[in-house]
Each structure stands twice: as C-alpha cells, then as structure tokens.
Protein backbone atom coordinates (compact mmCIF):
# COMPACT_ATOMS: atom_id res chain seq x y z
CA UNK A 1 -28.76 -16.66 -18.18
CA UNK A 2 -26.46 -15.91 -14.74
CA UNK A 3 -24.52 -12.50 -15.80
CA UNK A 4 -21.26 -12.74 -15.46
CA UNK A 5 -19.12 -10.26 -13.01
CA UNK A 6 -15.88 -8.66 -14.38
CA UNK A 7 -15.79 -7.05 -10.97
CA UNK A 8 -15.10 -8.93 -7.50
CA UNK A 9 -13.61 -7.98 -4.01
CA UNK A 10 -11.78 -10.80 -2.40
CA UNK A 11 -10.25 -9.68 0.53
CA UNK A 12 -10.83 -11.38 4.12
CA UNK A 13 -12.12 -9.89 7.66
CA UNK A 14 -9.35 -11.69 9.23
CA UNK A 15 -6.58 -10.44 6.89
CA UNK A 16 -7.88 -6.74 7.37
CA UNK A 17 -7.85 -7.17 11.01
CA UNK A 18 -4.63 -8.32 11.19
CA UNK A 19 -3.29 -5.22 9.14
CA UNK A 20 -5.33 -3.02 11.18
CA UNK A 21 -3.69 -3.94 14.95
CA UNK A 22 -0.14 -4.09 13.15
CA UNK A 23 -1.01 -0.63 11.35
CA UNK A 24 -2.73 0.83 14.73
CA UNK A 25 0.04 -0.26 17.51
CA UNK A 26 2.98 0.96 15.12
CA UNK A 27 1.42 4.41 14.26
CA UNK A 28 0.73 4.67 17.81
CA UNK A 29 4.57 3.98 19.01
CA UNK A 30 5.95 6.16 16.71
CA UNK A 31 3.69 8.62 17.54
CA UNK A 32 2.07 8.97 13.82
CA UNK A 33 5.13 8.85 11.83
CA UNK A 34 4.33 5.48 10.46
CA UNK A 35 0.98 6.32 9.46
CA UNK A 36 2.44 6.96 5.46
CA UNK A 37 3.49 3.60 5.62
CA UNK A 38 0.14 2.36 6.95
CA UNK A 39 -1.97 4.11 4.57
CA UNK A 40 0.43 2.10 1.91
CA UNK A 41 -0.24 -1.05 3.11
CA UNK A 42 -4.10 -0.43 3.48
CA UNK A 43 -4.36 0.78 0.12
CA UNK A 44 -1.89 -2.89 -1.07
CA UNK A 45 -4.70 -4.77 0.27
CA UNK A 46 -7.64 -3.15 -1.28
CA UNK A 47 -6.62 -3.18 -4.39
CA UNK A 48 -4.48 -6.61 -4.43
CA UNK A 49 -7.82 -7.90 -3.33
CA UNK A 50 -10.25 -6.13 -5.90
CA UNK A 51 -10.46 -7.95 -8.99
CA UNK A 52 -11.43 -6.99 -12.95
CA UNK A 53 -11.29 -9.78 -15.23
CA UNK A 54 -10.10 -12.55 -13.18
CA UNK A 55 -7.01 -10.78 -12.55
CA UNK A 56 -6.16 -8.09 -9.48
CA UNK A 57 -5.38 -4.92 -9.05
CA UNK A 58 -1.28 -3.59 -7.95
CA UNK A 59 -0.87 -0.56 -5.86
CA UNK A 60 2.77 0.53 -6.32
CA UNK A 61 3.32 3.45 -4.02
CA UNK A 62 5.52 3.60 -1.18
CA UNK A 63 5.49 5.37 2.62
CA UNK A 64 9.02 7.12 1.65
CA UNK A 65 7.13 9.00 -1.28
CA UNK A 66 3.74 9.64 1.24
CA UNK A 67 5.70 10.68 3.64
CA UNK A 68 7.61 13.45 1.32
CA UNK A 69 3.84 13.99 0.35
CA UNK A 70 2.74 14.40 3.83
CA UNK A 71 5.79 17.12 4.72
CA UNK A 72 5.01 19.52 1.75
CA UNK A 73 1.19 18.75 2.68
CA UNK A 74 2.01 19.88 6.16
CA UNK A 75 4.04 22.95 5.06
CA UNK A 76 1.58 24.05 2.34
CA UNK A 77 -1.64 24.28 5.33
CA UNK A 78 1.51 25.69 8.03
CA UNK A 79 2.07 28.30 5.63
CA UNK A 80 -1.74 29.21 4.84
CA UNK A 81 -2.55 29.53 8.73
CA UNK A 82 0.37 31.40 9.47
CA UNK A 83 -0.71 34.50 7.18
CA UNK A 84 -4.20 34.29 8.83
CA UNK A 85 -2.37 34.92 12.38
CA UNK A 86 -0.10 37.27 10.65
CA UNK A 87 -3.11 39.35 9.48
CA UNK A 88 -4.54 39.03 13.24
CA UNK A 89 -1.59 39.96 15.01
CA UNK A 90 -1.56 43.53 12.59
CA UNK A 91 -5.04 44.22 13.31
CA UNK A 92 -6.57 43.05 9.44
CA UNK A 93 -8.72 39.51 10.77
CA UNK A 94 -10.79 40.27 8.15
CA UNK A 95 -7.94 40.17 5.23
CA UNK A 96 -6.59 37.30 7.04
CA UNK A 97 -10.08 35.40 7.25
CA UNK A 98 -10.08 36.02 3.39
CA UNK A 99 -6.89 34.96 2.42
CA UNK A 100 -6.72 32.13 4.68
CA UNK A 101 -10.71 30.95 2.82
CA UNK A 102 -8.98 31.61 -0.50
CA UNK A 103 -5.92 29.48 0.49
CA UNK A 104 -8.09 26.46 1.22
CA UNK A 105 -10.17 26.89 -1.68
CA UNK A 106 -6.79 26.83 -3.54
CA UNK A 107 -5.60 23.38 -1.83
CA UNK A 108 -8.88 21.20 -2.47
CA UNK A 109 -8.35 21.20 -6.39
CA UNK A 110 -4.29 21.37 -5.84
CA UNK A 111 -4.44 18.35 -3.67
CA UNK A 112 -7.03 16.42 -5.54
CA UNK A 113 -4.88 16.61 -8.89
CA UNK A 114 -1.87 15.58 -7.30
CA UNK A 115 -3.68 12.93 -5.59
CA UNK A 116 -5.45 11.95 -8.92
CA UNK A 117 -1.52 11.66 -10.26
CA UNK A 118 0.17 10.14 -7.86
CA UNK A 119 -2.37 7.51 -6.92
CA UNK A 120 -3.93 6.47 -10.81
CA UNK A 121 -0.20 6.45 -11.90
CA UNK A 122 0.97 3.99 -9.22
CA UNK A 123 -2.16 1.71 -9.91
CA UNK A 124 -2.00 -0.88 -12.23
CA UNK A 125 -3.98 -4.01 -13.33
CA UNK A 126 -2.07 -6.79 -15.88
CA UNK A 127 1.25 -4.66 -15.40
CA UNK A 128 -1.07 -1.69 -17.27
CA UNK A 129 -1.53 1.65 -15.53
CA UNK A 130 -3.93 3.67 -14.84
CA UNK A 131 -3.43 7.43 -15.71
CA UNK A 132 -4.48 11.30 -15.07
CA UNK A 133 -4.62 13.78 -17.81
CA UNK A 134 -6.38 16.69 -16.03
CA UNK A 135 -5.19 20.10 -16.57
CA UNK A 136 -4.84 22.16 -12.98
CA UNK A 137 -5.78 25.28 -13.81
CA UNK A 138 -8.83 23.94 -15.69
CA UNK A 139 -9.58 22.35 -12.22
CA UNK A 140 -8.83 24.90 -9.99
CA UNK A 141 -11.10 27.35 -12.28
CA UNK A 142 -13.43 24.92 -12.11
CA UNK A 143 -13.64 23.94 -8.54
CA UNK A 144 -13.34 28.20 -7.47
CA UNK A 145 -16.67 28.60 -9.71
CA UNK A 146 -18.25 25.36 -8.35
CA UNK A 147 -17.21 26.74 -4.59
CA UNK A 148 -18.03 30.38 -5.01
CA UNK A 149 -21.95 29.38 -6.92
CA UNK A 150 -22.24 27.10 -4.20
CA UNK A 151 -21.85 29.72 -1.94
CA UNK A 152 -23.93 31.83 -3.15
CA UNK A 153 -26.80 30.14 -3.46
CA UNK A 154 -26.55 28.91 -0.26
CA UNK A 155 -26.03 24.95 -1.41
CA UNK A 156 -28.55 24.60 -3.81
CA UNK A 157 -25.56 24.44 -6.39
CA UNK A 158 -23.91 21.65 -4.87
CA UNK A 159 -25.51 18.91 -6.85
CA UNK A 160 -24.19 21.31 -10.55
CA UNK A 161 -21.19 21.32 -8.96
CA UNK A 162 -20.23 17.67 -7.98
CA UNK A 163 -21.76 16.56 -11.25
CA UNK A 164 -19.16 18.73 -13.18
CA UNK A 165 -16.29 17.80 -10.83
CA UNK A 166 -17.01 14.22 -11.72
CA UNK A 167 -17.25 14.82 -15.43
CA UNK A 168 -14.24 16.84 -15.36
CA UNK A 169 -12.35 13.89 -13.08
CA UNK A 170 -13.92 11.05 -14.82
CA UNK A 171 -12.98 12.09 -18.92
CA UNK A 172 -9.33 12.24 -17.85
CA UNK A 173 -8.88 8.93 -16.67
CA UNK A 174 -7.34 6.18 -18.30
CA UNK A 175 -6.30 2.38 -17.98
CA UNK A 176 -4.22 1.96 -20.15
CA UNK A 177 -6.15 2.74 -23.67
CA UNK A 178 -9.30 2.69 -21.82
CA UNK A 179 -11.29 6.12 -21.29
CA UNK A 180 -13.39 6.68 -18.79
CA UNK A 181 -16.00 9.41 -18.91
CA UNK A 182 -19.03 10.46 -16.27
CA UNK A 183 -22.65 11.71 -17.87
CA UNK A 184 -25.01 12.52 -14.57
CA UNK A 185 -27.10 14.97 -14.97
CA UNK A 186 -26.76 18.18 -12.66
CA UNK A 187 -30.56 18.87 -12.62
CA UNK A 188 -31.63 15.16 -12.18
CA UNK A 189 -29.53 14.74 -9.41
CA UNK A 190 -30.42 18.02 -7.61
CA UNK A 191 -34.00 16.28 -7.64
CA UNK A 192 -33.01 12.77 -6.84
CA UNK A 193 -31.10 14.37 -3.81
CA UNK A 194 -34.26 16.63 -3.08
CA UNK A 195 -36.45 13.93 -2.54
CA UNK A 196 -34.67 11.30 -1.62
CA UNK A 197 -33.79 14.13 1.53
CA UNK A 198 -37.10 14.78 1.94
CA UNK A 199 -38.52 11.27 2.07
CA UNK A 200 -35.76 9.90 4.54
CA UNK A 201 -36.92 12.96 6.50
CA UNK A 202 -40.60 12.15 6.37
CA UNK A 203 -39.82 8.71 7.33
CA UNK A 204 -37.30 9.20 10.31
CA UNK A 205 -34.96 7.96 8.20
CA UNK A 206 -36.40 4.54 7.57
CA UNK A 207 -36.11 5.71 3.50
CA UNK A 208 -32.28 5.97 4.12
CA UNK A 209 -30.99 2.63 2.33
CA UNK A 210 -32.98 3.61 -0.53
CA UNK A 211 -31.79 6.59 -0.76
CA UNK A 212 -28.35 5.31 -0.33
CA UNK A 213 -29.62 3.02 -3.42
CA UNK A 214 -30.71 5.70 -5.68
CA UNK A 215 -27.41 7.63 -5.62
CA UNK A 216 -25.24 4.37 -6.08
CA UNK A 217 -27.19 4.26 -8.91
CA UNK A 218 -27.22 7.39 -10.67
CA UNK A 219 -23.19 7.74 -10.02
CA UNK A 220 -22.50 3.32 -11.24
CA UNK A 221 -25.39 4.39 -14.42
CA UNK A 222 -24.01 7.38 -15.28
CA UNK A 223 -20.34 5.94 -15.57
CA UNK A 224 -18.92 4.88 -19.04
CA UNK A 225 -16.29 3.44 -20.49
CA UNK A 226 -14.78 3.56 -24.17
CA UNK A 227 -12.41 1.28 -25.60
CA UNK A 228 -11.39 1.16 -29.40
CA UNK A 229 -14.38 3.18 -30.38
CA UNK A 230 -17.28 2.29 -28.74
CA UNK A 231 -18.63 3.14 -25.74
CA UNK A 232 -19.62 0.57 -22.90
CA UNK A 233 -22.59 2.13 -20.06
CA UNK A 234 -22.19 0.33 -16.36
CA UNK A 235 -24.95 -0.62 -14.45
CA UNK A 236 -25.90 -1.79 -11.12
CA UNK A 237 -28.83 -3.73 -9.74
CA UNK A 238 -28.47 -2.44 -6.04
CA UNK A 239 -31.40 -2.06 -4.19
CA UNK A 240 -32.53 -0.40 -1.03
CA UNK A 241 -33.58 -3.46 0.60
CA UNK A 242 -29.96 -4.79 -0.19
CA UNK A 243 -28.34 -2.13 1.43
CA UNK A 244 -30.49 -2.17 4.29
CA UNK A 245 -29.43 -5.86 4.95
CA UNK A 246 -25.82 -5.14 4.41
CA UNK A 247 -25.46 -2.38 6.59
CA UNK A 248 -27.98 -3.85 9.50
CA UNK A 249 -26.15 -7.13 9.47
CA UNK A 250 -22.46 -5.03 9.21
CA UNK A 251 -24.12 -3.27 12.41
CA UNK A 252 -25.17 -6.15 14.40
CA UNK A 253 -21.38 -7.38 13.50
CA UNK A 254 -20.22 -4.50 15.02
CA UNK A 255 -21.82 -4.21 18.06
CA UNK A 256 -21.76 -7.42 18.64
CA UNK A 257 -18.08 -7.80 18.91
CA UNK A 258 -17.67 -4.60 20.68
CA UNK A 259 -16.01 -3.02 17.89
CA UNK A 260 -13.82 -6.07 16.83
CA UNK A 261 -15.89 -7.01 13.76
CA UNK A 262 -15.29 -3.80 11.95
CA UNK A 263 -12.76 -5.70 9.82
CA UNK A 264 -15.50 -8.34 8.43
CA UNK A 265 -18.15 -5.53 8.13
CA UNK A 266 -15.83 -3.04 5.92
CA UNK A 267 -14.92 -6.47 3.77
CA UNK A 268 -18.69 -6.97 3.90
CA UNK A 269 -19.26 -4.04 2.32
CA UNK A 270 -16.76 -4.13 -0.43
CA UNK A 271 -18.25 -7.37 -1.75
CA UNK A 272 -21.47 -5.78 -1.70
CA UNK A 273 -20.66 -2.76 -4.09
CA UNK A 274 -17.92 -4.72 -6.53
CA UNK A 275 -21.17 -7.43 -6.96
CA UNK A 276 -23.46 -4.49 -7.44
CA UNK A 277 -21.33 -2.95 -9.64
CA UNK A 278 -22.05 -4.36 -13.20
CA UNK A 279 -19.17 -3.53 -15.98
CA UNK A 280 -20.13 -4.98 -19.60
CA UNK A 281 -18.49 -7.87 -20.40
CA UNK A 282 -18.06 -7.20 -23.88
CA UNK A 283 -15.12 -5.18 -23.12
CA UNK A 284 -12.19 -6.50 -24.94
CA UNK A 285 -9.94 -6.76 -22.08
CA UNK A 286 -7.43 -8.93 -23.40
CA UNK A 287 -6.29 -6.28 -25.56
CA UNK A 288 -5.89 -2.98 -23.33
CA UNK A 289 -2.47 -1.29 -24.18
CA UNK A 290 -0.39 0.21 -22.03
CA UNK A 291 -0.26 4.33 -22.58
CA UNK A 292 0.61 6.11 -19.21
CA UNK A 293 3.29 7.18 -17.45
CA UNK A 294 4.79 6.96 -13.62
CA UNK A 295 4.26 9.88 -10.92
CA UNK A 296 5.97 10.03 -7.52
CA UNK A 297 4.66 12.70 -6.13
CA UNK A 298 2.48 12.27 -3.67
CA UNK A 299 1.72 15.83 -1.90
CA UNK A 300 -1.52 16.01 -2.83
CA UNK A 301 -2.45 12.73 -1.66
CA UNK A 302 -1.32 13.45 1.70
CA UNK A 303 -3.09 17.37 1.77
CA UNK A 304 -5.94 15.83 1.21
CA UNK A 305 -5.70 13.46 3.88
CA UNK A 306 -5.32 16.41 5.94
CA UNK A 307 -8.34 17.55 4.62
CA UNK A 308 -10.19 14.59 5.10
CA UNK A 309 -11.65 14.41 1.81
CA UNK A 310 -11.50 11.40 -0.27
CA UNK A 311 -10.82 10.63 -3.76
CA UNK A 312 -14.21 10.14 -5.86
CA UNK A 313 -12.33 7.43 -8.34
C-alpha cells in the first residue's frame, strides 16, 4: 500500500528565480535597506508553497516589523562592541575581551527566543497559529551551560548540548493544540557524529551523503508530535544514495547554468526533504484548535541574522 504524504513542497525554480533578481537588484539600489522586506517575501514563498494536509502554510510578518527588528538588532551588537573598544582604549583588553564573549553568549539565546516568537506566532496553517512558550531565562541558563561545557571540553559536548537545545526548543512549540516535543539522544548522537566523521574522513568524503542521511534521520526519528493524548513518532526513509543524487544532480544544475540554476536546485531540495519527511497520517487534523497568540516583535529574528545562525524549527 503507497503511504500517503501529509507533507509536500510545491514551489517552482522559476518562481524563486524571479523573487530572487527582484529581491537582489532592489537590496542592491537601496543599498541593503530593503533586505527586511526581502527576507519577508522569501520566507511568503516557502511557506505559501510548503504544504501539510492538502492545505499551505501563511507567513504573516511584515519588512516594517523586521526592519524595527533589524535596528534594535543593530544597536544591541553596536552597543556590545563598543564596551570592548572602551575597555581597549583604558588599557583592560582583557576585561573587554570578556565582556564582549559574555555579551555574545548573551545574544544567541536572546535572539533565538525572540526569533522563536516572532516567527512561530506569525505562521499559520488553516488560519491556526503556530506558537512559542519558552521561558528566556530557562534558555539563556541553558544555552550559558551548553556554551561554557562545550568549552571546556574542547567540543566533545557539542552533541549534549544541541540535543538539549532541541528538546528545550522543540516541547514549547505548538500549532495550534498540537505539541511538539524532540527525544534524541545526547550520547547516541555524539557516536553517530563520531563515526559518521570518521568514515567520511576515511573515505575522502565519498561517505558524506550518508552521513548527511544518518543525521536527517536521527533529528526527522527523534521528532514527535502529540495531539489529544497520544503521541504520533515521524519518520523518514532518506537514504544516502538519495541524497547523493539530489545534491550531484542540484550540482550539475548549478554549474551548468553558471550559477543561474540555483533557483531549481534549492526547490530541488525542498521536495526532497518534505517527501522524505514522513508525518503519521493518523493525526486528526481536521480538528486542531486554535490556542496561540500574535507577536510583533521581531528583534531577535533580525540579531540572529546578524549572527548568521538559523532557526532549527
């Protein structure tokens, strides 16, 4: 018996393109004012083109609230550089050093919870929103421990660490009456990432796309969702010789076109994961009710562009 999908990405290569020149030239006229408003219309496609259920998702932010985002980004990082200098220019670099480490470690979890906000909140799918409960002291306690262990150890705490932040992340998520919740194991992914390192290293990286594989799976496996009581597991039958063909033929598409293709190969490769990606049909998702509320603050959304760290959700 076929299975049947709840998930699908329908978006076209020549749709993206489009957006893409029109997004490029006007960022580039106004000299990178526009780019709030191009992030907007990026993230409009997306999600108008990713499907659940037979019906697609709405992205309801706007480039006036990114851009307000993007100023007190701007001014948050302005005013952690300018007490490093300060410290310099009195003869204390090493104060400065620390306060200006601290101040970062401080923004990460700051900007991912506003981003979390802002960006769940103006999501929806049926007219239902998604939602963010997480606490941010909880997550900035969190993330200093993860950072500073990390540290420490010199990495080998990484894999503890973005297990946890995904747990943490995952459990406060909602659509609607829909809960979301992440169950990876620290240790078995320390060991998946161990070898699967080691392997793609033995191999000159011929092991890479099953590698790649292997961690789709662990993080799409590992993923739940619970909805009036019970608790649904996804699953994903992605496999290294699949991702070897997708990104190989997004390459060839890509060099091939001098560039031009990069349109049809990122399309390419959001097919590829929302087919991989395997959510239980038994959900009951004609009855979902609405629970969560609007956010319009998007600050951390725009600090963390400035980061260049993405949202794991």
């Amino acid at each position: 018996m076929e299975r049947k999908n709840l998930l699908s990405f329908k978006g076209t290569g020549s749709t993206l393109f489009g957006l893409t020149i029109v997004n490029t030239i006007l960022t580039v006229i106004t000299l990178g004012l526009y780019y709030p408003w191009a992030k907007v219309q990026y993230l409009k496609y997306y999600y108008q083109n990713l499907h659940f259920s037979g019906d697609h998702f709405t992205f309801h932010g706007t480039g006036k609230e990114i851009f307000k985002g993007f100023i007190k980004g701007f001014i948050f990082i302005i005013v952690v550089v300018a007490i490093y200098f300060i410290f310099i220019k009195i003869g204390t670099p090493i104060v400065g050093a620390l306060l200006y480490l601290i101040g970062l470690l401080l923004l990460l979890p700051i900007a991912m919870h506003g981003s979390y906000r802002y960006r769940l909140a103006k999501t929806s799918w049926r007219s239902i929103h998604f939602g963010y409960r997480g606490n941010l002291t909880e997550l900035i306690k969190l993330c200093l421990k993860g950072f500073g262990l990390t540290i420490i150890t010199l990495g080998i705490y990484a894999p503890w660490f973005e297990v946890k932040l995904k747990n943490y992340i995952y459990r406060h998520v909602r659509l609607g009456d829909l809960k979301f919740n992440f169950k990876g194991d620290g240790t078995k992914y320390f060991f998946l990432r161990l070898a699967g390192g080691a392997i793609t290293y033995i191999t000159l990286g011929i092991y890479f796309f099953w590698f790649a594989a292997d961690l789709y799976r662990f993080h799409v496996e590992n993923t739940t969702i619970e909805h009036n009581g019970q608790e649904y597991h996804l699953s994903s039958d992605v496999s290294g010789k699949k991702v070897f063909k997708l990104y190989f033929i997004n390459a060839l598409i890509i060099v091939f076109t001098l560039g031009l293709g990069f349109a049809w190969a990122r399309v390419r490769e959001m097919q590829f994961f929302a087919d991989n990606t395997i959510i239980p049909e038994e959900i009951d998702t004609d009855n979902i009710v609405q629970t969560e509320e609007d956010y319009s603050d998007a600050a951390g959304d725009s600090a963390l562009d400035f980061l260049d760290f993405n949202i794991i959700f």
